[in-house]
C-alpha atoms as a PDB file:
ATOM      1  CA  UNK A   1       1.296  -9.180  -7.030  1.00  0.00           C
ATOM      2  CA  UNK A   2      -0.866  -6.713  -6.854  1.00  0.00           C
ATOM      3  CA  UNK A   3      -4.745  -5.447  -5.593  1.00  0.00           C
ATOM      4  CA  UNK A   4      -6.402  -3.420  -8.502  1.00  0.00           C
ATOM      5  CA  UNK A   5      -8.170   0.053  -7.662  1.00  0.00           C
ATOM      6  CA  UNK A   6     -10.878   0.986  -9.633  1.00  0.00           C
ATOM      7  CA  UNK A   7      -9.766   3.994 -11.891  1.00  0.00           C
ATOM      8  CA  UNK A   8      -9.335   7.951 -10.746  1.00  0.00           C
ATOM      9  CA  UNK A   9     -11.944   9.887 -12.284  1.00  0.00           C
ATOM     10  CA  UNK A  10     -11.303  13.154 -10.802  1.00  0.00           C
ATOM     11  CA  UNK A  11      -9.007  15.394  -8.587  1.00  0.00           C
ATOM     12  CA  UNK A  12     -11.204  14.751  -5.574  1.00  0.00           C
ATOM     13  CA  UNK A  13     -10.858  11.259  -5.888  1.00  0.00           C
ATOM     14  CA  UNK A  14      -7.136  11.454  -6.864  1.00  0.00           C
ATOM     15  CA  UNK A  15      -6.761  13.207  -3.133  1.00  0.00           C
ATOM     16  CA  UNK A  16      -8.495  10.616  -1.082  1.00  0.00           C
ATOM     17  CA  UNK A  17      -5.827   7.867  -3.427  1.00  0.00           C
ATOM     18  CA  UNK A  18      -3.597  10.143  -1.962  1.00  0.00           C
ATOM     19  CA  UNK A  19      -4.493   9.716   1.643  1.00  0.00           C
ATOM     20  CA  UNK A  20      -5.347   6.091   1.623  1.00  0.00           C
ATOM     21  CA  UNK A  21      -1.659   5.711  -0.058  1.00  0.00           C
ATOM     22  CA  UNK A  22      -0.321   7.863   2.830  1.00  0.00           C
ATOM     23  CA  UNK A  23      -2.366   5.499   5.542  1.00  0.00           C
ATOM     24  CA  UNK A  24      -1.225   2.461   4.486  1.00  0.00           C
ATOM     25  CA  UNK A  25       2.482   3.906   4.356  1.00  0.00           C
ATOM     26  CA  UNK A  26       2.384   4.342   8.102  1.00  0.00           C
ATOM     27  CA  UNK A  27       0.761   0.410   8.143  1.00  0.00           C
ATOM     28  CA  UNK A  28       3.397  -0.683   6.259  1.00  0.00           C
ATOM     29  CA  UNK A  29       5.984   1.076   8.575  1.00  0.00           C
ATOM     30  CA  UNK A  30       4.491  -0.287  11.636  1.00  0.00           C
ATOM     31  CA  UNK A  31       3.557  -3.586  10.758  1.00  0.00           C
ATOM     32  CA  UNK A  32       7.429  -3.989   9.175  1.00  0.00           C
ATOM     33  CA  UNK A  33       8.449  -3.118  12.729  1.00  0.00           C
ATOM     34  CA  UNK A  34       6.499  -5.741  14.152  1.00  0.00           C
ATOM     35  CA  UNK A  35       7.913  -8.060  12.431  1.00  0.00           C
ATOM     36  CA  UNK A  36      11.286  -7.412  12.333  1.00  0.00           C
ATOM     37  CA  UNK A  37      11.164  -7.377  16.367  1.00  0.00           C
ATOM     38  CA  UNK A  38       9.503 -10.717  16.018  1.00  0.00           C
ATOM     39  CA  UNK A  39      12.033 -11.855  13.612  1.00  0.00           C
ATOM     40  CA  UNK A  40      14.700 -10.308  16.315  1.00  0.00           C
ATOM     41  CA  UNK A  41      13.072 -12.520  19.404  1.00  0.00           C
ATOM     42  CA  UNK A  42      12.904 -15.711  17.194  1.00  0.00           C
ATOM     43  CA  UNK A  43       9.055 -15.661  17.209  1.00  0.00           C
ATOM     44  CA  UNK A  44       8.383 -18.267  14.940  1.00  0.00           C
ATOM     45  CA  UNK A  45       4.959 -18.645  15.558  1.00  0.00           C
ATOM     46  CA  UNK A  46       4.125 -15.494  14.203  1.00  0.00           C
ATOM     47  CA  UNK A  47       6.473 -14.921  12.265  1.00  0.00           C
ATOM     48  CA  UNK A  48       5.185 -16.172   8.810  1.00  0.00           C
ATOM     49  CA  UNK A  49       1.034 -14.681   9.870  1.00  0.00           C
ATOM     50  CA  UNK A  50       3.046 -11.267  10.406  1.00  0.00           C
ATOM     51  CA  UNK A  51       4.759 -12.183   6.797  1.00  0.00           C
ATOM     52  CA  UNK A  52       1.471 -12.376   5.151  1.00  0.00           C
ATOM     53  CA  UNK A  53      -0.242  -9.259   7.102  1.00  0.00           C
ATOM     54  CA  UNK A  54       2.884  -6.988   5.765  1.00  0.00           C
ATOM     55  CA  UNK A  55       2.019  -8.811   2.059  1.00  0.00           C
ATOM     56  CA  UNK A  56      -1.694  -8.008   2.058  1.00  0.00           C
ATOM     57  CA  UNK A  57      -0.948  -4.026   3.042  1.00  0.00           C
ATOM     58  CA  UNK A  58       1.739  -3.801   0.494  1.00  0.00           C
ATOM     59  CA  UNK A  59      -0.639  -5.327  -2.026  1.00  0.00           C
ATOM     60  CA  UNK A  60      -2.971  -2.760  -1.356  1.00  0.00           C
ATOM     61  CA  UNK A  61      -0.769   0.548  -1.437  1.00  0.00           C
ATOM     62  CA  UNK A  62       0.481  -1.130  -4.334  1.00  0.00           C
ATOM     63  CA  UNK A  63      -2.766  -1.262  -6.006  1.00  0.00           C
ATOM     64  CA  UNK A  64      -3.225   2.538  -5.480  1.00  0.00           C
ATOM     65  CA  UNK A  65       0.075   3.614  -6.223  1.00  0.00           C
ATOM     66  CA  UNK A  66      -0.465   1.977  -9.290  1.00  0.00           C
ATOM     67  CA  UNK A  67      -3.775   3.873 -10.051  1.00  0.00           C
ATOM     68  CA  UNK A  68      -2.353   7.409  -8.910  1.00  0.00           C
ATOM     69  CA  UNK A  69       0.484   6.729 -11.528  1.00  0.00           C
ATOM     70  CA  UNK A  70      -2.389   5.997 -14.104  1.00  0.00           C
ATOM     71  CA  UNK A  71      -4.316   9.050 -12.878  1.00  0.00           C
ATOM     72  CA  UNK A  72      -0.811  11.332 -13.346  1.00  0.00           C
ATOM     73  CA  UNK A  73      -0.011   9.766 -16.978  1.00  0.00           C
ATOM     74  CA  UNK A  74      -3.747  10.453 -18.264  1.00  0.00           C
ATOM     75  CA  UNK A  75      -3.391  13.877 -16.822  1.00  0.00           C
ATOM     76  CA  UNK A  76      -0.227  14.631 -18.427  1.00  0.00           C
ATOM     77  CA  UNK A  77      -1.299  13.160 -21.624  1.00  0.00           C
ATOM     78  CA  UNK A  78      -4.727  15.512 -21.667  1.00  0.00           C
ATOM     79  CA  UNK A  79      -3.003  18.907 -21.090  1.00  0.00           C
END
């Protein structure tokens, strides 16, 4: 599953994609961490609202991912 971006329109916007992919990288890292250490301590509790946290962040960097991909292929396709 995953959250759609409204389309890239330009290089400037393709560059903020860019850094709004990288941000959500490092969330992804972190909040992974968190949860495998909770997973490691036998947290149950918050386990599964740690589950859907790390879903709802991949969604997103999915989501732009998936529009800097569409950005790249209309790019290529113009030149």
């Amino acid at each position: 599953m995953r959250d759609t971006q409204p389309p890239i329109t330009n290089d400037e916007e393709y560059r903020g994609y860019q850094a709004g992919r990288d941000k959500l990288t490092k969330l992804v890292e972190e909040r992974e961490a968190r949860l495998i250490a909770a997973l490691a301590r036998g947290d149950n509790k918050r386990i599964e609202a740690m589950r859907f946290d790390l879903f709802q962040v991949l969604r997103d960097r999915q989501g732009i991912i998936d529009a800097l991909r569409a950005y790249e292929q209309h790019q290529l396709q113009s030149a």
